[in-house]
N, C-alpha and C. Protein backbone atom coordinates (compact mmCIF):
# COMPACT_ATOMS: atom_id res chain seq x y z
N UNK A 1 49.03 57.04 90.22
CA UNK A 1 48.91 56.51 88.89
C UNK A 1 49.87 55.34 88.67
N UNK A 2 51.14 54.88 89.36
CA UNK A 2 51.99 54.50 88.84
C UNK A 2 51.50 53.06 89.71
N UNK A 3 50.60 53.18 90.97
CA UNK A 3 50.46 52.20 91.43
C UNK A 3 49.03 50.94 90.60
N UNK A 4 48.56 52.17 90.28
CA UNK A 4 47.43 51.76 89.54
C UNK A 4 47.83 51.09 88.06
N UNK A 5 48.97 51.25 87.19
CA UNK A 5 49.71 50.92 86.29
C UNK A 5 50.40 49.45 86.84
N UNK A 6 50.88 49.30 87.65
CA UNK A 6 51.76 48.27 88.46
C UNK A 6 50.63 47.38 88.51
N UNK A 7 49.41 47.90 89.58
CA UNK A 7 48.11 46.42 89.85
C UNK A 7 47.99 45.80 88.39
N UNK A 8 47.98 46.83 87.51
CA UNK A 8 47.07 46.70 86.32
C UNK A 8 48.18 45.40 85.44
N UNK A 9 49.17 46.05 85.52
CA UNK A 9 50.35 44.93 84.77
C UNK A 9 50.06 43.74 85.02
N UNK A 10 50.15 43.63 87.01
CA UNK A 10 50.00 42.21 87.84
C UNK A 10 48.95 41.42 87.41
N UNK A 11 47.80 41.85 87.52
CA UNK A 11 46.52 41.37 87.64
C UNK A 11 46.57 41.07 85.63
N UNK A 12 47.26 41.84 84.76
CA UNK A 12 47.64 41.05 83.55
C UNK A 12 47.95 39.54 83.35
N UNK A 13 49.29 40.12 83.88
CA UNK A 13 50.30 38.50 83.93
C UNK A 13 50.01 37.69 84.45
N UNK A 14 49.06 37.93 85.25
CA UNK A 14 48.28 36.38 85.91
C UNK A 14 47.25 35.77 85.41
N UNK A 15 47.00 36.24 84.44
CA UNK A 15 45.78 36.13 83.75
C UNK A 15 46.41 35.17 82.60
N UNK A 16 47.87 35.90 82.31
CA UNK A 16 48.23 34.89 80.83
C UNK A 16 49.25 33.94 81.52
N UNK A 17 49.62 34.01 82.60
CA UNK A 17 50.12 32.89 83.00
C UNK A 17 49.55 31.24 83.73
N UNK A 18 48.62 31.30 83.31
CA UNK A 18 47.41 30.02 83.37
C UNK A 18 47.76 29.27 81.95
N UNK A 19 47.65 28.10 83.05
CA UNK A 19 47.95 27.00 81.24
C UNK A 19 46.39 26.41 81.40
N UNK A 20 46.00 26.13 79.77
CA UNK A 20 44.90 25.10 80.23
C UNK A 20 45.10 23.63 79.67
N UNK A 21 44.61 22.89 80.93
CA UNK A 21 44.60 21.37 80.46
C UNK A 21 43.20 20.90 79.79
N UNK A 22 43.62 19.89 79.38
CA UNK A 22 42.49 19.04 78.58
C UNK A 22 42.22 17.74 79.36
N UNK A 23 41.44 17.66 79.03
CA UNK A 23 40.61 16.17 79.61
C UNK A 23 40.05 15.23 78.58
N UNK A 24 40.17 14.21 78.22
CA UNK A 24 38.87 13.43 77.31
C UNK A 24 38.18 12.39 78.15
N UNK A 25 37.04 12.40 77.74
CA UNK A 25 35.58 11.22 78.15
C UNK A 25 35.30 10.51 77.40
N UNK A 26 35.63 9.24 77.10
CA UNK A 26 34.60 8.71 75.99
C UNK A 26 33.50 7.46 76.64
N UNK A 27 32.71 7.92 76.06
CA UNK A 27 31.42 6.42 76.32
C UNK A 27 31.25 6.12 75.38
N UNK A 28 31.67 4.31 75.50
CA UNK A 28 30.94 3.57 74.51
C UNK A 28 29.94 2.97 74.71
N UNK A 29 28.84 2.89 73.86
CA UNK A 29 27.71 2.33 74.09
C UNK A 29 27.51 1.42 72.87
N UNK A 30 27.27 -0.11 73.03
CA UNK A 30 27.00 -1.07 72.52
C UNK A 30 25.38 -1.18 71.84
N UNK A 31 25.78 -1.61 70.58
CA UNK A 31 24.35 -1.75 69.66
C UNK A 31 24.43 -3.07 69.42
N UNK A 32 24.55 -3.98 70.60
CA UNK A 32 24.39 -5.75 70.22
C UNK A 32 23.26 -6.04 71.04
N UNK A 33 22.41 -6.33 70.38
CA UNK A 33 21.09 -7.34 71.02
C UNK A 33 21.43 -7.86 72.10
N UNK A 34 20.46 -8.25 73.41
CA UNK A 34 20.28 -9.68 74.10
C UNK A 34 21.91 -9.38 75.12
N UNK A 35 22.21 -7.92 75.18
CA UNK A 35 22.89 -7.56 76.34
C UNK A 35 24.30 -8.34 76.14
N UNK A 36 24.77 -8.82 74.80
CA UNK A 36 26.13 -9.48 74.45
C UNK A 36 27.17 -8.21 74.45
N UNK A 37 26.77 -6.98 74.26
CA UNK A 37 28.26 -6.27 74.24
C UNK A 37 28.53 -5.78 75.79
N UNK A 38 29.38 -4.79 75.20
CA UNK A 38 30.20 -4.12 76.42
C UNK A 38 29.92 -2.58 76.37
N UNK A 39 29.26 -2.05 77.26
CA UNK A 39 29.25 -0.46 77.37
C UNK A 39 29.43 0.59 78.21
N UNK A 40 30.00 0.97 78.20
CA UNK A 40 31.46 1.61 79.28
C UNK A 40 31.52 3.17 79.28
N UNK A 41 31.69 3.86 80.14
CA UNK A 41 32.29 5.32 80.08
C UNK A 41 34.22 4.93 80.79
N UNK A 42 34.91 5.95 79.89
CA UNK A 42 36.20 5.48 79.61
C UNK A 42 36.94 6.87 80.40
N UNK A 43 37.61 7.07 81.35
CA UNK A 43 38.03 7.81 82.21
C UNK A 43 39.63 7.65 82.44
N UNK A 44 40.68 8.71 81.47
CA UNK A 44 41.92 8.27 81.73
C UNK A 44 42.70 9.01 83.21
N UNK A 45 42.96 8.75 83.96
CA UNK A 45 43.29 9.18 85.15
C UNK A 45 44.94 9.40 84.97
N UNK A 46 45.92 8.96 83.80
CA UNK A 46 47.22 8.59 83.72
C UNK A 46 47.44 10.07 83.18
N UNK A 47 48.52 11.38 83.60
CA UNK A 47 49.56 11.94 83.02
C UNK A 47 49.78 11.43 81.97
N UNK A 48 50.35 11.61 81.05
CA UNK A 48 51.25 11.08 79.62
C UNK A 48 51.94 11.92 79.14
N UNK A 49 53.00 12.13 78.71
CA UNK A 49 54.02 12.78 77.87
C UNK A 49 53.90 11.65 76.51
N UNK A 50 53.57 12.37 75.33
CA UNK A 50 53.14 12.18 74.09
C UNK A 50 54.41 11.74 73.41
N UNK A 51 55.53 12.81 73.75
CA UNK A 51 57.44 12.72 73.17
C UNK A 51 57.52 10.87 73.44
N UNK A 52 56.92 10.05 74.54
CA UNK A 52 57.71 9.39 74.65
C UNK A 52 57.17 7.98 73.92
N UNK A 53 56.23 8.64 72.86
CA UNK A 53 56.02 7.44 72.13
C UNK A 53 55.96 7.68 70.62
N UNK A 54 56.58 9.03 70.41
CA UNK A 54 57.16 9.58 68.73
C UNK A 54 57.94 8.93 68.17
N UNK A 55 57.41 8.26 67.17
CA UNK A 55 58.06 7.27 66.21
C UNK A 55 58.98 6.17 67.23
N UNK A 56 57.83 5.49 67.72
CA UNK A 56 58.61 4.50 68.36
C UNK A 56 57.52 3.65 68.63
N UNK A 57 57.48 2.47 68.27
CA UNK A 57 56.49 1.35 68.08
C UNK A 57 57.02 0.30 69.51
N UNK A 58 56.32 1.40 70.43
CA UNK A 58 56.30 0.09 71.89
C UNK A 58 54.96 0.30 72.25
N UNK A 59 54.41 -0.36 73.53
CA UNK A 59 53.59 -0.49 74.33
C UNK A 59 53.31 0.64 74.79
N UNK A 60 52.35 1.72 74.34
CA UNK A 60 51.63 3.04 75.04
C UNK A 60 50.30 2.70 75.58
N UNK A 61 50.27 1.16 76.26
CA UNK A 61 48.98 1.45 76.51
C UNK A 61 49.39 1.82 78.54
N UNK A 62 47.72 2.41 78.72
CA UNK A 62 48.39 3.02 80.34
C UNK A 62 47.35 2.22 81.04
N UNK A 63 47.55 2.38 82.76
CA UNK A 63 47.47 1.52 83.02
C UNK A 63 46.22 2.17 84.14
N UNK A 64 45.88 3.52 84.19
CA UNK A 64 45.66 4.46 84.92
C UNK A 64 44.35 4.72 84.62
N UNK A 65 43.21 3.92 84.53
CA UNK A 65 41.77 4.86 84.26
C UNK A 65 40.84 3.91 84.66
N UNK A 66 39.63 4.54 84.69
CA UNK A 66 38.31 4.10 85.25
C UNK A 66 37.45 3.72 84.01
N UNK A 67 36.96 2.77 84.48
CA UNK A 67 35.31 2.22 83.76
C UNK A 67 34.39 2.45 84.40
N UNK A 68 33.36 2.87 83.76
CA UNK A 68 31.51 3.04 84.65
C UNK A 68 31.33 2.29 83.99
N UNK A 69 30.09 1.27 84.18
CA UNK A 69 29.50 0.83 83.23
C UNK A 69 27.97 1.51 82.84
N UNK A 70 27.90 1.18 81.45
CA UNK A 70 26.80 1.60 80.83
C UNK A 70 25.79 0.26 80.72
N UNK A 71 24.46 0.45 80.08
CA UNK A 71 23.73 -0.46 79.85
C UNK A 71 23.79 -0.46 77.94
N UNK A 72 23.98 -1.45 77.57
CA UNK A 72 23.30 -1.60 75.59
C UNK A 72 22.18 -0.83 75.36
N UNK A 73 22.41 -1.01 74.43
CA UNK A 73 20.99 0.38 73.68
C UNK A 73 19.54 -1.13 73.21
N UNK A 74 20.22 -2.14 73.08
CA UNK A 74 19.36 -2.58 72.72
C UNK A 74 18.97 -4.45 73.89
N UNK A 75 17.88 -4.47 73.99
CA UNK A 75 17.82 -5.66 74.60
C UNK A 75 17.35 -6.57 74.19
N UNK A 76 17.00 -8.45 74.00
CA UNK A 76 16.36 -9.10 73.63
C UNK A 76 15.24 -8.90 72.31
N UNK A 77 14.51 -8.03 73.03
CA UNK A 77 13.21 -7.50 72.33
C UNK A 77 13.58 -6.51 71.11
N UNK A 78 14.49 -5.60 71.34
CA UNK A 78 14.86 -4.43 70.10
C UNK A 78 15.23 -3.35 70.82
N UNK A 79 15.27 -2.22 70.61
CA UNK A 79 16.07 -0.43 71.33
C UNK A 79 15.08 -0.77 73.09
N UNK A 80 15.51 -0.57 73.87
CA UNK A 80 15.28 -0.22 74.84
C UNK A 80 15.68 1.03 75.52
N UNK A 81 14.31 1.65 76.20
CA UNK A 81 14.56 3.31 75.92
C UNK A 81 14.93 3.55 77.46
N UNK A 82 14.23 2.58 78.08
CA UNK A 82 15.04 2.47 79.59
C UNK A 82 16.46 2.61 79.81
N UNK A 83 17.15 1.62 79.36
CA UNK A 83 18.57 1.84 79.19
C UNK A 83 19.31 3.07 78.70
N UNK A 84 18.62 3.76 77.60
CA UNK A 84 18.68 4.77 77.04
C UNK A 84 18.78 5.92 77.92
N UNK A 85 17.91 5.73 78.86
CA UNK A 85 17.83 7.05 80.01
C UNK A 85 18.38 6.34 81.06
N UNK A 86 18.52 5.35 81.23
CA UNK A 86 19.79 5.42 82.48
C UNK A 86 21.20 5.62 81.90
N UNK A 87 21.46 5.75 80.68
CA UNK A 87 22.90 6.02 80.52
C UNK A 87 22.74 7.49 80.88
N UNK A 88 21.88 7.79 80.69
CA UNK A 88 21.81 9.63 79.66
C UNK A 88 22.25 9.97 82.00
N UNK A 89 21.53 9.11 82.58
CA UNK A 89 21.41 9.29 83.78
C UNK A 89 22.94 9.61 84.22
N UNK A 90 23.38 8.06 83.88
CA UNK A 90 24.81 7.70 84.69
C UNK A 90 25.71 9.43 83.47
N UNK A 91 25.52 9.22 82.77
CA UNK A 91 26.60 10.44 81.98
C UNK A 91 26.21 11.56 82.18
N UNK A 92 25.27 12.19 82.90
CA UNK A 92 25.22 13.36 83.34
C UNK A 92 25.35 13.27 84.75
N UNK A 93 25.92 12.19 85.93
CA UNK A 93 26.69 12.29 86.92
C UNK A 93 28.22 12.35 86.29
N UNK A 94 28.41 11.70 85.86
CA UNK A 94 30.14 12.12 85.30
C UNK A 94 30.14 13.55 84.96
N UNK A 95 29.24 14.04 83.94
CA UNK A 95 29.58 15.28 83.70
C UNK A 95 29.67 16.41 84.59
N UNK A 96 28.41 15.93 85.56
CA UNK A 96 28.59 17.53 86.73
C UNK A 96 29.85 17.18 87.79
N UNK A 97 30.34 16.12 87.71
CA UNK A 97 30.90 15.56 88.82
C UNK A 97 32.50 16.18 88.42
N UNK A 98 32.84 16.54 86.54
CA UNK A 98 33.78 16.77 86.27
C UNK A 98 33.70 18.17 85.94
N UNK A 99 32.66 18.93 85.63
CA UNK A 99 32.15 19.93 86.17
C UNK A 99 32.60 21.09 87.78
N UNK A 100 32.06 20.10 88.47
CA UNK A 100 32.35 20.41 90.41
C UNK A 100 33.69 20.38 90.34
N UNK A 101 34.79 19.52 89.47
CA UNK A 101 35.78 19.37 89.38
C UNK A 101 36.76 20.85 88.62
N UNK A 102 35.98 21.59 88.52
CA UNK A 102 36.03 22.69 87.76
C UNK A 102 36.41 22.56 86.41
N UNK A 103 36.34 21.50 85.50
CA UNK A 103 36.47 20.92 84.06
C UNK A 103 35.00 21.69 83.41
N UNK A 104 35.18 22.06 82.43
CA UNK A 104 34.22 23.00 81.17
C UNK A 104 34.23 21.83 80.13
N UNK A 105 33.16 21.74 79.84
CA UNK A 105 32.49 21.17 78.36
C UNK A 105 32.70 21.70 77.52
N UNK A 106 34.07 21.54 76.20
CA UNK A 106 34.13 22.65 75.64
C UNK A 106 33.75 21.66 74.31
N UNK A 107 33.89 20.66 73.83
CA UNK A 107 34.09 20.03 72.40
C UNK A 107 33.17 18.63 72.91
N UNK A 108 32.02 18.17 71.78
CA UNK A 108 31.16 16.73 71.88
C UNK A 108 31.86 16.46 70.40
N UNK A 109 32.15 15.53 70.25
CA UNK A 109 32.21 14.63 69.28
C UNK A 109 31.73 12.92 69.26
N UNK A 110 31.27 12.78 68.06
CA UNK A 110 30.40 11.14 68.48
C UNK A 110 30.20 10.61 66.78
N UNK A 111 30.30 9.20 66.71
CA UNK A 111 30.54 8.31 65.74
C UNK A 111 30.26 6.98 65.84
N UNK A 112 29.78 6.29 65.02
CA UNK A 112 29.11 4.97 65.22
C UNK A 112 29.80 3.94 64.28
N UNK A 113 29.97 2.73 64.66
CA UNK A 113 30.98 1.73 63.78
C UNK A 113 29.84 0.86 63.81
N UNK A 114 29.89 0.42 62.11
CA UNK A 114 29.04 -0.61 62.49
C UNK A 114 29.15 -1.21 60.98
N UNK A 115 28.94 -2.34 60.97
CA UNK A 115 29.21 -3.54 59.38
C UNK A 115 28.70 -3.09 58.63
N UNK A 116 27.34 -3.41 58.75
CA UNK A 116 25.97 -3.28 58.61
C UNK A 116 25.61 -4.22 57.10
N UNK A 117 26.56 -5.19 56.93
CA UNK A 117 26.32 -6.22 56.06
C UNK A 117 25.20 -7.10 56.12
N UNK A 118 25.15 -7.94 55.75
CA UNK A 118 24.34 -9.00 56.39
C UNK A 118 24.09 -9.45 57.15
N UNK A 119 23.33 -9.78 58.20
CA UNK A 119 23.11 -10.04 59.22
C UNK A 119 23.53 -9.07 60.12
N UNK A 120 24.23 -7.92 59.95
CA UNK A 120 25.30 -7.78 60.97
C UNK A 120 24.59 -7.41 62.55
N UNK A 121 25.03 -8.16 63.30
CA UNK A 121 24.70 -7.41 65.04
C UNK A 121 25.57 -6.91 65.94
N UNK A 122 26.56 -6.53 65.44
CA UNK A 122 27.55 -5.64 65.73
C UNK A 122 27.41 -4.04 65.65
N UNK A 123 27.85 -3.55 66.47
CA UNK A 123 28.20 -2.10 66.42
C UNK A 123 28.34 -1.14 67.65
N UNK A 124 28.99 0.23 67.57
CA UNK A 124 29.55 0.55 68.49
C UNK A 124 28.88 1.89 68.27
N UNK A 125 28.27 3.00 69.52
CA UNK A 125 27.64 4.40 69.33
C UNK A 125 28.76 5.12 70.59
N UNK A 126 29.95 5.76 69.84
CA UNK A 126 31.06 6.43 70.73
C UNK A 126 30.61 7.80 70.71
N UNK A 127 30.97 8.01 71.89
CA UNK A 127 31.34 9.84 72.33
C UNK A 127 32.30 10.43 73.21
N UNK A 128 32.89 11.41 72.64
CA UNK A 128 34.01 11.51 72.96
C UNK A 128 33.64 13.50 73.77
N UNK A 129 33.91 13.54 75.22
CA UNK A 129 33.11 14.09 75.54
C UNK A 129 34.78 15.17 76.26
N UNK A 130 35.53 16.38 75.56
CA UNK A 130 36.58 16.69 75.56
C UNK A 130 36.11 18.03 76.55
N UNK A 131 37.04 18.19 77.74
CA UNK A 131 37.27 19.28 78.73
C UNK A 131 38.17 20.07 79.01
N UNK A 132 38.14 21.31 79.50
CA UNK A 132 39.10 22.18 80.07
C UNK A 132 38.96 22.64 80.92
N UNK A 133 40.59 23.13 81.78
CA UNK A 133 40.15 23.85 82.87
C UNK A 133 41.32 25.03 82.96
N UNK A 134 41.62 25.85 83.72
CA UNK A 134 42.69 26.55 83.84
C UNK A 134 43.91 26.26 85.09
N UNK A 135 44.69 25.82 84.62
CA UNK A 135 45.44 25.76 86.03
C UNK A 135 46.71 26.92 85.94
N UNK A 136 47.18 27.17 87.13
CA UNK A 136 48.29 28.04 87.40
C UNK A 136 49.57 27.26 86.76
């Protein structure tokens, strides 16, 4: 019994001694006609300690991450649905790829900027695509 009490403790404490990390993804995808914007999946590869930019107005930008590129949502003509499914393409290789990586899909969040004044042909369709995993 006492050994069976002992596994049972072990096989506890290892369980709560796992930290989990986070990951974020964001893709931006461009809503400018005639292929003028920029549309990107955003991949930070950099560590950061957060302390070292608390109330202190310097340079946090890093220097450490990847771009994919995406295609615009819209082309010459108006929405192009082609493009549409090759993003959906290219972002579901990132996802299984961070996935295989043993990263979980736990949080989608997504938001769109846009004038929408007059004329406007500007605008931005973000997603912010947040992961976890367990490490020792």
């Amino acid at each position: 019994m006492k050994k069976f009490i002992l596994l049972f403790l072990l096989s506890f404490s290892a369980v709560y001694s796992q930290i989990t990390e986070y990951k974020i993804v964001t893709s931006v995808e461009s809503i400018v006609p005639m292929g003028l914007g920029r549309s990107r999946v955003i991949i930070n590869d950099q560590i950061v300690d957060h302390s070292q930019f608390d109330s202190k107005r310097e340079n946090i930008k890093i220097d450490d991450y990847n771009e994919t590129k995406l295609l615009n949502f819209f082309s010459g003509v108006g929405i192009n649905f082609q493009n549409i499914a090759s993003n959906d393409a290219v972002l579901t290789s990132v996802l299984n790829s961070l996935s295989k990586d043993g990263w979980q899909l736990t949080h989608v969040a997504t938001g769109v900027e846009s004038y929408s004044g007059p004329k406007d042909q500007n605008g931005l369709f973000i997603t912010r695509y947040i992961f976890e995993r367990q490490s020792d």
